[in-house]
C-alpha atoms as a PDB file:
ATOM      1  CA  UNK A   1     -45.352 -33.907 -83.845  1.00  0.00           C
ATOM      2  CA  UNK A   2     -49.088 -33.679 -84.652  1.00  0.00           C
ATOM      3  CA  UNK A   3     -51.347 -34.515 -82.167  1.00  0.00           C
ATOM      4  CA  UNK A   4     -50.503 -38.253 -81.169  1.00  0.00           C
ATOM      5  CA  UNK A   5     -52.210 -37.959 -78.250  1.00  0.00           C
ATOM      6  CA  UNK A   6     -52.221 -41.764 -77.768  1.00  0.00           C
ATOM      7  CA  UNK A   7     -48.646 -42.159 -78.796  1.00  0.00           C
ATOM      8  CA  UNK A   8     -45.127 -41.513 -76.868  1.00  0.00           C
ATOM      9  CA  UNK A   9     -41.436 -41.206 -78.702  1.00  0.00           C
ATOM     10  CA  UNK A  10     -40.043 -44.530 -79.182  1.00  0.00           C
ATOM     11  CA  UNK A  11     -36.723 -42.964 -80.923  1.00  0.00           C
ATOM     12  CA  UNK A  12     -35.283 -40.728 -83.732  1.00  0.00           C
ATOM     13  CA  UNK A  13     -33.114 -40.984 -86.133  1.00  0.00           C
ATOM     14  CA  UNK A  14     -32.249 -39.798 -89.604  1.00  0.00           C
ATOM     15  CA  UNK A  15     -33.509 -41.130 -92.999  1.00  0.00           C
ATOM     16  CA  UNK A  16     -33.767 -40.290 -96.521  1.00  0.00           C
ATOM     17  CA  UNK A  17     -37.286 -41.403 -97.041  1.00  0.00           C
ATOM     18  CA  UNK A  18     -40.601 -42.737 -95.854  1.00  0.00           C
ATOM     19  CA  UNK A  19     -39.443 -46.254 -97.156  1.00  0.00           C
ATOM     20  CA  UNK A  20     -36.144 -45.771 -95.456  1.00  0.00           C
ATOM     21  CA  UNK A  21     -37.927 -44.510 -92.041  1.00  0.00           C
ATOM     22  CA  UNK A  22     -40.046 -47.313 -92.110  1.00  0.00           C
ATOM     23  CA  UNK A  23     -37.995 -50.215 -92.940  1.00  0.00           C
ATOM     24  CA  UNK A  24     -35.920 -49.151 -89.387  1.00  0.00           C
ATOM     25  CA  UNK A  25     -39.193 -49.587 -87.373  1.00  0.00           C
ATOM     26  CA  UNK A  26     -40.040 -53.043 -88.566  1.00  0.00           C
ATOM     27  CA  UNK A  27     -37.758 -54.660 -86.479  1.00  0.00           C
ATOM     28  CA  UNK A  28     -39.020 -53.067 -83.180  1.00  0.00           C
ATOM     29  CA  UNK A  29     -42.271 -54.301 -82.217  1.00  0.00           C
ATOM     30  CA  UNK A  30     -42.453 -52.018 -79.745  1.00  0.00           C
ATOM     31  CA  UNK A  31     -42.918 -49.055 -82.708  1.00  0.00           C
ATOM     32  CA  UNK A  32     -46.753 -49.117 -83.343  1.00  0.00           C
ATOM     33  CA  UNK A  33     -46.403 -45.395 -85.258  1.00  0.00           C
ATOM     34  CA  UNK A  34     -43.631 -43.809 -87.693  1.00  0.00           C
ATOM     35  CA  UNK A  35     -43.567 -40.083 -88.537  1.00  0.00           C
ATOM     36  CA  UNK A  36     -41.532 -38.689 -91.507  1.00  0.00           C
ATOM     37  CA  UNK A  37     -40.607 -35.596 -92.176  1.00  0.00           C
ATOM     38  CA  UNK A  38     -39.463 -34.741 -95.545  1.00  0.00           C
ATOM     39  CA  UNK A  39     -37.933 -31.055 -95.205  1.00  0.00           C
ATOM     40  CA  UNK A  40     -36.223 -31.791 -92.136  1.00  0.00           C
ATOM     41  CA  UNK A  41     -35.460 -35.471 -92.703  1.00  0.00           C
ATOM     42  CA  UNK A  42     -36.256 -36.734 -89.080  1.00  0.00           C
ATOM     43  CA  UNK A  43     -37.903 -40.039 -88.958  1.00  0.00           C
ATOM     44  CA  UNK A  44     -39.744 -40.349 -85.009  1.00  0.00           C
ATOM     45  CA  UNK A  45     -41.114 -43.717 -83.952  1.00  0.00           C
ATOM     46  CA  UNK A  46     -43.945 -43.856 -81.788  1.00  0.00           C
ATOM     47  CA  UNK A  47     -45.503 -46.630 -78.988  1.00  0.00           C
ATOM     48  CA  UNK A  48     -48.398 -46.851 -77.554  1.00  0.00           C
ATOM     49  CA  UNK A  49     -49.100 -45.250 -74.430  1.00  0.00           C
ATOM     50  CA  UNK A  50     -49.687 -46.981 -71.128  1.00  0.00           C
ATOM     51  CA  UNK A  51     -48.417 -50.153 -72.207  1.00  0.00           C
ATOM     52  CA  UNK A  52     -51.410 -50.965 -75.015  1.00  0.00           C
ATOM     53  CA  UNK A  53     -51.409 -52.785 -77.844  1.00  0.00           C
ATOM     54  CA  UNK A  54     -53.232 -50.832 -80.198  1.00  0.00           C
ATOM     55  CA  UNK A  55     -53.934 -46.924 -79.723  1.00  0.00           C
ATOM     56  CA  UNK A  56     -54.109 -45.322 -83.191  1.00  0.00           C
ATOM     57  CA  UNK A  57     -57.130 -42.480 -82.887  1.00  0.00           C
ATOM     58  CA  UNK A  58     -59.169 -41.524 -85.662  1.00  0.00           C
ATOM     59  CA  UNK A  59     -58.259 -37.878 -85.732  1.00  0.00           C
ATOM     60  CA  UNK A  60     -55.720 -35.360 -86.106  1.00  0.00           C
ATOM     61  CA  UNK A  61     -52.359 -37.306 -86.956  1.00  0.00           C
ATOM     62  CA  UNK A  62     -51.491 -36.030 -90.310  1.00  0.00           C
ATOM     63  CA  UNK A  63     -50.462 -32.163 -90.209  1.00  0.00           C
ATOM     64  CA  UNK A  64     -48.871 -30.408 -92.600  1.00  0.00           C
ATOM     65  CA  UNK A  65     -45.010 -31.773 -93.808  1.00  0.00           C
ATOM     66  CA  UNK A  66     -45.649 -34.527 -91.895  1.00  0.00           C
ATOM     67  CA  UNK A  67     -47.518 -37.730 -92.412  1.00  0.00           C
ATOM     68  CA  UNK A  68     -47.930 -40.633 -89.911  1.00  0.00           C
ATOM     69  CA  UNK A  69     -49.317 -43.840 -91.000  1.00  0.00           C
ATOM     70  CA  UNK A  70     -49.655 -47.422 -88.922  1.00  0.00           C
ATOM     71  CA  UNK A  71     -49.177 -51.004 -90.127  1.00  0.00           C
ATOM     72  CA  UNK A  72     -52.856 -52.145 -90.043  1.00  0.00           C
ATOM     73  CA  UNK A  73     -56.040 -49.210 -91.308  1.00  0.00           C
ATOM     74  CA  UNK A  74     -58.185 -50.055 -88.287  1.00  0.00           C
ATOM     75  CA  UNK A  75     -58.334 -47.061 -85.788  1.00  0.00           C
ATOM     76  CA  UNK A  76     -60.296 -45.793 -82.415  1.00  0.00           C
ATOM     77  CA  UNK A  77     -63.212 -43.723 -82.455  1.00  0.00           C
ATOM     78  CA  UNK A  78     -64.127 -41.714 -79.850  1.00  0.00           C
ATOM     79  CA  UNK A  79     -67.766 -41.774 -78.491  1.00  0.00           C
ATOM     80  CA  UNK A  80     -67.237 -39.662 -75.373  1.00  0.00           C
ATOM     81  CA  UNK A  81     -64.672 -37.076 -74.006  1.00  0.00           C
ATOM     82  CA  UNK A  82     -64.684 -35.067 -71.045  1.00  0.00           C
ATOM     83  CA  UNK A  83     -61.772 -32.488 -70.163  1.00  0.00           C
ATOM     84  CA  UNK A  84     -63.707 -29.826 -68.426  1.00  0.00           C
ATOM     85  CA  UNK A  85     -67.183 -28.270 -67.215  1.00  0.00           C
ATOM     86  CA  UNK A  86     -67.176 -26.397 -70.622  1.00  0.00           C
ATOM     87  CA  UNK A  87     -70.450 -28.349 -71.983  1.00  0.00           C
ATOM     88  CA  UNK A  88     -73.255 -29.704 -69.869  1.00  0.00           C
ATOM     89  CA  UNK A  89     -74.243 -32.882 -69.856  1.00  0.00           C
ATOM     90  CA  UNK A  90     -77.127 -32.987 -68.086  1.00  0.00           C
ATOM     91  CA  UNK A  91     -79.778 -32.891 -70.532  1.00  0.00           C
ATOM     92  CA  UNK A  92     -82.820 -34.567 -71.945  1.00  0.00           C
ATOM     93  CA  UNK A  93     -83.316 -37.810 -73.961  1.00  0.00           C
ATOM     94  CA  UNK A  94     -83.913 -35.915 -77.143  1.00  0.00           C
ATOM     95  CA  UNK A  95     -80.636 -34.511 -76.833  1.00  0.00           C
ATOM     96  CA  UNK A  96     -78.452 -37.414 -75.939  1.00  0.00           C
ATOM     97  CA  UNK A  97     -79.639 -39.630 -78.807  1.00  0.00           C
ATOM     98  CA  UNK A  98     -78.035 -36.958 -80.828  1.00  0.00           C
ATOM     99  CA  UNK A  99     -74.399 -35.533 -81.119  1.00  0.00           C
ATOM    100  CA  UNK A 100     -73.311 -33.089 -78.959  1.00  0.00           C
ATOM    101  CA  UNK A 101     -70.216 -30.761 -77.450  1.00  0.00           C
ATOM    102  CA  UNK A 102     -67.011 -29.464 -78.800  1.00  0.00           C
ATOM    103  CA  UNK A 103     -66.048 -32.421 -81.160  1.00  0.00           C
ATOM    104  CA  UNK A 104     -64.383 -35.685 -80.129  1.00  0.00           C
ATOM    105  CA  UNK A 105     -60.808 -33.430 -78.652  1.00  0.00           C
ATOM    106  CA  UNK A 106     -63.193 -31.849 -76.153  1.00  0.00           C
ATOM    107  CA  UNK A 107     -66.115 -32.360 -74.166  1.00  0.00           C
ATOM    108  CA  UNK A 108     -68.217 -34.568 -76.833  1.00  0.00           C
ATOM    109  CA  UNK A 109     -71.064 -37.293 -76.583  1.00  0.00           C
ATOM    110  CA  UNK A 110     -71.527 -38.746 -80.314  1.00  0.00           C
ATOM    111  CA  UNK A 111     -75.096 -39.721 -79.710  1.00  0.00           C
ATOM    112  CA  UNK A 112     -76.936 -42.813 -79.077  1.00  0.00           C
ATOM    113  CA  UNK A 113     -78.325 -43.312 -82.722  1.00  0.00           C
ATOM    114  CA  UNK A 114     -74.536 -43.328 -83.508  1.00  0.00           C
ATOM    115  CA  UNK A 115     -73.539 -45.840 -80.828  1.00  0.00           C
ATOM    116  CA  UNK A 116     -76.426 -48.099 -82.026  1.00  0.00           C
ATOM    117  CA  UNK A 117     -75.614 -47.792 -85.804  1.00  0.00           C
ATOM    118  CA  UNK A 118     -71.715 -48.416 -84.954  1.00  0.00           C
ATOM    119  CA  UNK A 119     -72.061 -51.169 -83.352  1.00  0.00           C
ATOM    120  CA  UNK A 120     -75.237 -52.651 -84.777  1.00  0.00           C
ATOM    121  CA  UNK A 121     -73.105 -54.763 -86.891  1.00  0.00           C
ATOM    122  CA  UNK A 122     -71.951 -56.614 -84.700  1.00  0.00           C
ATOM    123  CA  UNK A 123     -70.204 -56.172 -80.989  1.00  0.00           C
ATOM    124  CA  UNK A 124     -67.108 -53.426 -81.036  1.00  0.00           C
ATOM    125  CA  UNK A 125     -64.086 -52.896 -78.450  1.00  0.00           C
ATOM    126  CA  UNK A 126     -64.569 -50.484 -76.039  1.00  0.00           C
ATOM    127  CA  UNK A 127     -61.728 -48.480 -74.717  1.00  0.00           C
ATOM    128  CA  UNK A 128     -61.777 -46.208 -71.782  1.00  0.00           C
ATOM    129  CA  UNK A 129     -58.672 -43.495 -71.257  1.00  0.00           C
ATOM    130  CA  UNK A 130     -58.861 -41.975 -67.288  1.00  0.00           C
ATOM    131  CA  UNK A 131     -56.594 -39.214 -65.899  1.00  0.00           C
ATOM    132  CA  UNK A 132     -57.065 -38.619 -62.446  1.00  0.00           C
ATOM    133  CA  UNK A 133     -56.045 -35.359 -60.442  1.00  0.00           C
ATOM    134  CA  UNK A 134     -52.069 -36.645 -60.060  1.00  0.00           C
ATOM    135  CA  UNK A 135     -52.132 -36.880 -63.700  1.00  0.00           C
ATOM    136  CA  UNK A 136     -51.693 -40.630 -63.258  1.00  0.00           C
ATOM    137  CA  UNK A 137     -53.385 -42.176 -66.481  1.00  0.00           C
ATOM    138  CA  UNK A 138     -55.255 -45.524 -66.358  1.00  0.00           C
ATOM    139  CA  UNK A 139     -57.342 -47.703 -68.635  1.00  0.00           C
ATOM    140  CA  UNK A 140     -60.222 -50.696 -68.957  1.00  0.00           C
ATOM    141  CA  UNK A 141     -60.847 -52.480 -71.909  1.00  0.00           C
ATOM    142  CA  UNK A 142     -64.004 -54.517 -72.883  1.00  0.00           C
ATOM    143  CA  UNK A 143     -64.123 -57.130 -75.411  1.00  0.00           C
ATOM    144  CA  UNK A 144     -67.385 -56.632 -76.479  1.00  0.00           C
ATOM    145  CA  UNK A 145     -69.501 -53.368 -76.317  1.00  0.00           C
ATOM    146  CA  UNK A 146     -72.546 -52.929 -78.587  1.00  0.00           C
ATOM    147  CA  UNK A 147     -75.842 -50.470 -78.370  1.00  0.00           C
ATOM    148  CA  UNK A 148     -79.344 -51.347 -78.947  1.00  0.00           C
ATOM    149  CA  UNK A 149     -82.071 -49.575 -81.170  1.00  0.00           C
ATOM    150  CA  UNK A 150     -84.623 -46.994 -79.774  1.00  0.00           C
ATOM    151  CA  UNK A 151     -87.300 -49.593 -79.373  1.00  0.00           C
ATOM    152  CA  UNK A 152     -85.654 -50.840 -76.626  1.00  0.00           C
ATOM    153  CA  UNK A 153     -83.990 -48.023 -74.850  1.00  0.00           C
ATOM    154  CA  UNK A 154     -80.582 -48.061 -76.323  1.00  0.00           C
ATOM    155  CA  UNK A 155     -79.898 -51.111 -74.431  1.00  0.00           C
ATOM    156  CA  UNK A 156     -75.915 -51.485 -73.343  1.00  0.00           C
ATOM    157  CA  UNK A 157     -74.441 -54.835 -73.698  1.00  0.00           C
ATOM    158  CA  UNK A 158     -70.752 -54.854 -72.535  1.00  0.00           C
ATOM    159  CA  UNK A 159     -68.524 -58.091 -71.128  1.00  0.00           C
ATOM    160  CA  UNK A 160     -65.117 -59.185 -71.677  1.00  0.00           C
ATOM    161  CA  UNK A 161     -62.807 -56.348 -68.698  1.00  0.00           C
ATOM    162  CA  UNK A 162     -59.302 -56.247 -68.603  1.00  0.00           C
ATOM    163  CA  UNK A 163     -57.618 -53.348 -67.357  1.00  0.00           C
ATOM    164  CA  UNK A 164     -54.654 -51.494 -66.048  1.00  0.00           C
ATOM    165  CA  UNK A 165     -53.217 -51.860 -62.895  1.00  0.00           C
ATOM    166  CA  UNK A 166     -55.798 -51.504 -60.238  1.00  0.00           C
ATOM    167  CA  UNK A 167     -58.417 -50.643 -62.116  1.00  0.00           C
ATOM    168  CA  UNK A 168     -61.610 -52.663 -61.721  1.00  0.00           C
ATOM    169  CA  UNK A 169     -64.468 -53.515 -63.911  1.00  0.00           C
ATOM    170  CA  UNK A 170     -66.672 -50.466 -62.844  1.00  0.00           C
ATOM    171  CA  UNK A 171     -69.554 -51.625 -65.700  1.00  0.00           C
ATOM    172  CA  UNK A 172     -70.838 -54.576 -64.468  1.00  0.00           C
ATOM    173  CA  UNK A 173     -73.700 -53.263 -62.968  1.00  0.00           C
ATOM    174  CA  UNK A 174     -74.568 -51.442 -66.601  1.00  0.00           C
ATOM    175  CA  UNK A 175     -74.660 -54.679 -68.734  1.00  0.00           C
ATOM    176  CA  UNK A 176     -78.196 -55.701 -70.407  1.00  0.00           C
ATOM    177  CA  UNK A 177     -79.293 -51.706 -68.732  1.00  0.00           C
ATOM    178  CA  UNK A 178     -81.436 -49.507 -70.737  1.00  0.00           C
ATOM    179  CA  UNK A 179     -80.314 -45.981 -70.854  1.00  0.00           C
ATOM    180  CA  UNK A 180     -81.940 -43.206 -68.683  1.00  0.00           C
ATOM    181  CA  UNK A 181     -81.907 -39.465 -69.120  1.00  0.00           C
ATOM    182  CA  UNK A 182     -83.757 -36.875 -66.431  1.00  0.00           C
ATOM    183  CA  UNK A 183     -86.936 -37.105 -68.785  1.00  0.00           C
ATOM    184  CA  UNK A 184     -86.821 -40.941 -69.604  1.00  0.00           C
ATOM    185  CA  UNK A 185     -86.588 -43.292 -66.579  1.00  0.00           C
ATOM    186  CA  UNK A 186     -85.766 -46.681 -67.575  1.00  0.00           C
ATOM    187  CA  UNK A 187     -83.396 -47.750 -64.380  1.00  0.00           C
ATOM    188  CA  UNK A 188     -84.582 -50.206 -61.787  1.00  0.00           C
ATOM    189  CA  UNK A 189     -83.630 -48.095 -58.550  1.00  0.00           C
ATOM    190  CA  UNK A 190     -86.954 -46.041 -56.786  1.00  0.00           C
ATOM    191  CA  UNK A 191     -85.703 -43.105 -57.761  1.00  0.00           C
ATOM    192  CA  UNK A 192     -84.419 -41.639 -61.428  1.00  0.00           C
ATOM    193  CA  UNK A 193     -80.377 -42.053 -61.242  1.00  0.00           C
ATOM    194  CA  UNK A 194     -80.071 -39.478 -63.921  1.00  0.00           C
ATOM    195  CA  UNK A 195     -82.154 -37.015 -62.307  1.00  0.00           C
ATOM    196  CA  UNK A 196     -80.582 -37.979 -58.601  1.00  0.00           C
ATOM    197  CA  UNK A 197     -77.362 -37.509 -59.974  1.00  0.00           C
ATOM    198  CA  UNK A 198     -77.271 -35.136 -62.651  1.00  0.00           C
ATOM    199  CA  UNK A 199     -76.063 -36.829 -66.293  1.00  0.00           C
ATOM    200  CA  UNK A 200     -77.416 -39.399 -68.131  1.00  0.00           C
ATOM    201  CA  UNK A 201     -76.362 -43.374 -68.345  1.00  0.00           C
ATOM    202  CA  UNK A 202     -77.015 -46.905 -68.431  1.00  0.00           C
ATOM    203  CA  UNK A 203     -78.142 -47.058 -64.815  1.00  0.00           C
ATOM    204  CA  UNK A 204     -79.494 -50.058 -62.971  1.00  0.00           C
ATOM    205  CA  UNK A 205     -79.987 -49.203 -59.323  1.00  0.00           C
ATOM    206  CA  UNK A 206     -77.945 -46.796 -60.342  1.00  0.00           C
ATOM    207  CA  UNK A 207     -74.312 -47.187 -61.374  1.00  0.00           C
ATOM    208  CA  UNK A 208     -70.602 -47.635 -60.687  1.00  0.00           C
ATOM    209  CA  UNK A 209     -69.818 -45.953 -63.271  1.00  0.00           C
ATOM    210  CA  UNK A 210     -70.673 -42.129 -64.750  1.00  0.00           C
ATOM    211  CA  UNK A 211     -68.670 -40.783 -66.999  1.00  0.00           C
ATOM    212  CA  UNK A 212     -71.485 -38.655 -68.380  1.00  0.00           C
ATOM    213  CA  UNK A 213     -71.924 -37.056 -64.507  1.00  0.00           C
ATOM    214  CA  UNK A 214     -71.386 -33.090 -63.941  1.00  0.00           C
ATOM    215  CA  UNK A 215     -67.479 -32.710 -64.173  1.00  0.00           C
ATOM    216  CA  UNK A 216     -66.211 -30.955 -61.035  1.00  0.00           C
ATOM    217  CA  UNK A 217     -62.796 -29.343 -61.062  1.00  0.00           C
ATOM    218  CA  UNK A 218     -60.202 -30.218 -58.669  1.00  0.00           C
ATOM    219  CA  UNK A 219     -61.196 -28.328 -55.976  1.00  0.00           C
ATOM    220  CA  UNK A 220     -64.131 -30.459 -55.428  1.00  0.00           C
ATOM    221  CA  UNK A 221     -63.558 -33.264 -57.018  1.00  0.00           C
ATOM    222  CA  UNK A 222     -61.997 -35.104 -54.331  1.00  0.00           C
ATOM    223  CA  UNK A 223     -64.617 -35.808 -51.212  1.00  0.00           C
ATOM    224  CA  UNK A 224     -67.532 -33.974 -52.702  1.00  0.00           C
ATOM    225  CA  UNK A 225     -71.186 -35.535 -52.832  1.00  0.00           C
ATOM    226  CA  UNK A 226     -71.928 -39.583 -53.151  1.00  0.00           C
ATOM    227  CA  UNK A 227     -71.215 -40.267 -56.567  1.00  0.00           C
ATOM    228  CA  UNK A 228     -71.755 -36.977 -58.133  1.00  0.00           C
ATOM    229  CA  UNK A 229     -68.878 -36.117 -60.451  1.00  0.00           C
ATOM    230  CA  UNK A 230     -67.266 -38.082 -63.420  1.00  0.00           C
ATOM    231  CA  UNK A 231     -67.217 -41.467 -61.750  1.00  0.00           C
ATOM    232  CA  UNK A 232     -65.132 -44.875 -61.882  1.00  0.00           C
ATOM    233  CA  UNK A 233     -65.675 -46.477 -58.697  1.00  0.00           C
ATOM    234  CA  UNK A 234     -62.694 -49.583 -58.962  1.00  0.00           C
ATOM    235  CA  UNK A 235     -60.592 -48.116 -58.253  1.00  0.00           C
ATOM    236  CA  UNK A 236     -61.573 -44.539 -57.391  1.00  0.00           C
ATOM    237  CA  UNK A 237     -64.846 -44.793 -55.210  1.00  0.00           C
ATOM    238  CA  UNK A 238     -67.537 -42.535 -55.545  1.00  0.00           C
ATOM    239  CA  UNK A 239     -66.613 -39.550 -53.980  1.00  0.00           C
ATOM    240  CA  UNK A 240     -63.764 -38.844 -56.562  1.00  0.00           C
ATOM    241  CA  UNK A 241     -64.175 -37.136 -59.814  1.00  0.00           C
ATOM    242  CA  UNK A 242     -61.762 -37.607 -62.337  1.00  0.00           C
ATOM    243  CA  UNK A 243     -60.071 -35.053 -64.261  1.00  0.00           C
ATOM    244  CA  UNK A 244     -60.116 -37.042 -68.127  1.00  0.00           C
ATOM    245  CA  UNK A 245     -62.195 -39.098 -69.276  1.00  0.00           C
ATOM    246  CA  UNK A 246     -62.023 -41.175 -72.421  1.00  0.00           C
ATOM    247  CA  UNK A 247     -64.479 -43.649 -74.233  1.00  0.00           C
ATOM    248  CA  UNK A 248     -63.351 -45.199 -77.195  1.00  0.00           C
ATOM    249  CA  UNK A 249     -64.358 -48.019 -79.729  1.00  0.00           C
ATOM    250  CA  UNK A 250     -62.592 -50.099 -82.577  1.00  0.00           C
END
């Protein structure tokens, strides 16, 4: 039903209305989602996927006869996406402080004026969703994840890691980092990162992390160059690119 990408079938069951669907899923707290559908009368409860507390997306879940609603309005947005080598992300500073890609289903950066306005507020959560070549899917989580103004380079400010099994806190090295694109060097290795490795990030002497790297499909992916590739080194290393990845923020 829909796209509930984030979500996987709890149970079914029969009801004769939203009220009635609902009121079975508040005794499970393991149902984070309900679906109703009137014509056909099926009431579906979701859960999270991967075990996580709170996965409702900002996209996509209400289609036609069917509505889907959660207990609480708050709701992901997502910042990056890559699925494919369809869109290049290699590209200049003017380009990255701006929206870019197929929209936040496909490949998508939603621009560093956007990342500094969202969370100029105050700090957000920052999700990240990773699918590697086995189709295994993993996750990190940060507590606190805000973007600076222009003045200062976008500077990334992230702390707070907890993640899924085995998966290590690939970001470290990126905290208090300006960001760097092929045209704008603001890293402290001897060489520009973004230019060396072909995307754009928060690098310091470069970076554990690159999600934003050239995505390689599976035939290279695994083995190819040092840390070329869409990159989460804990618990990865750098000579694997991932098939999915996700960033998120609430």
């Amino acid at each position: 039903p829909g796209r509930l990408f984030d979500y996987e079938p709890a149970k079914s069951l029969s009801a004769q209305s939203k009220i009635e669907c609902t009121v079975a899923a508040t005794g499970d707290p393991a149902v984070q989602l309900v679906a109703f559908n009137a014509s056909s009368g099926l009431c579906a409860h979701f859960r999270c996927r991967l075990g996580l507390s709170h996965c409702r997306k900002c996209r996509a879940a209400n289609k036609g006869a069917q509505r889907v609603w959660t207990a609480g309005s708050d709701c992901w947005t997502t910042v990056q996406h890559r699925v494919s080598g369809s869109v290049d992300f290699y590209r200049n500073w003017t380009q990255y402080q701006s929206e870019f890609g197929e929209g936040p289903d496909g490949n998508y950066w939603i621009g560093l004026n956007s990342l500094h306005a969202l969370t100029a507020s105050g700090p957000r959560k920052l999700r990240i969703l990773m699918k590697a070549w086995n189709d295994s899917e993993h996750w990190a989580e940060y507590s606190s994840f805000s973007v600076g103004p222009e003045s200062d380079n976008y500077r990334l400010s992230v702390s707070g890691f907890s993640g899924s099994a085995g998966v290590g806190n690939s970001m470290s090295r990126n905290n208090g980092r300006q960001f760097s694109t092929r045209d704008a060097d603001h890293d402290t290795y001897h060489q520009n990162c973004a230019d060396r490795f072909f995307g754009a990030w928060w690098f310091s002497d470069c970076s554990d992390s690159f999600p934003n790297g050239q995505y390689r499909d599976f035939s290279a992916a695994i083995g190819g160059p040092f840390a070329e590739g869409v990159i989460w080194r804990y618990p990865f290393g750098s000579y694997y690119s991932l098939k999915e990845f996700e960033m998120l923020i609430l």
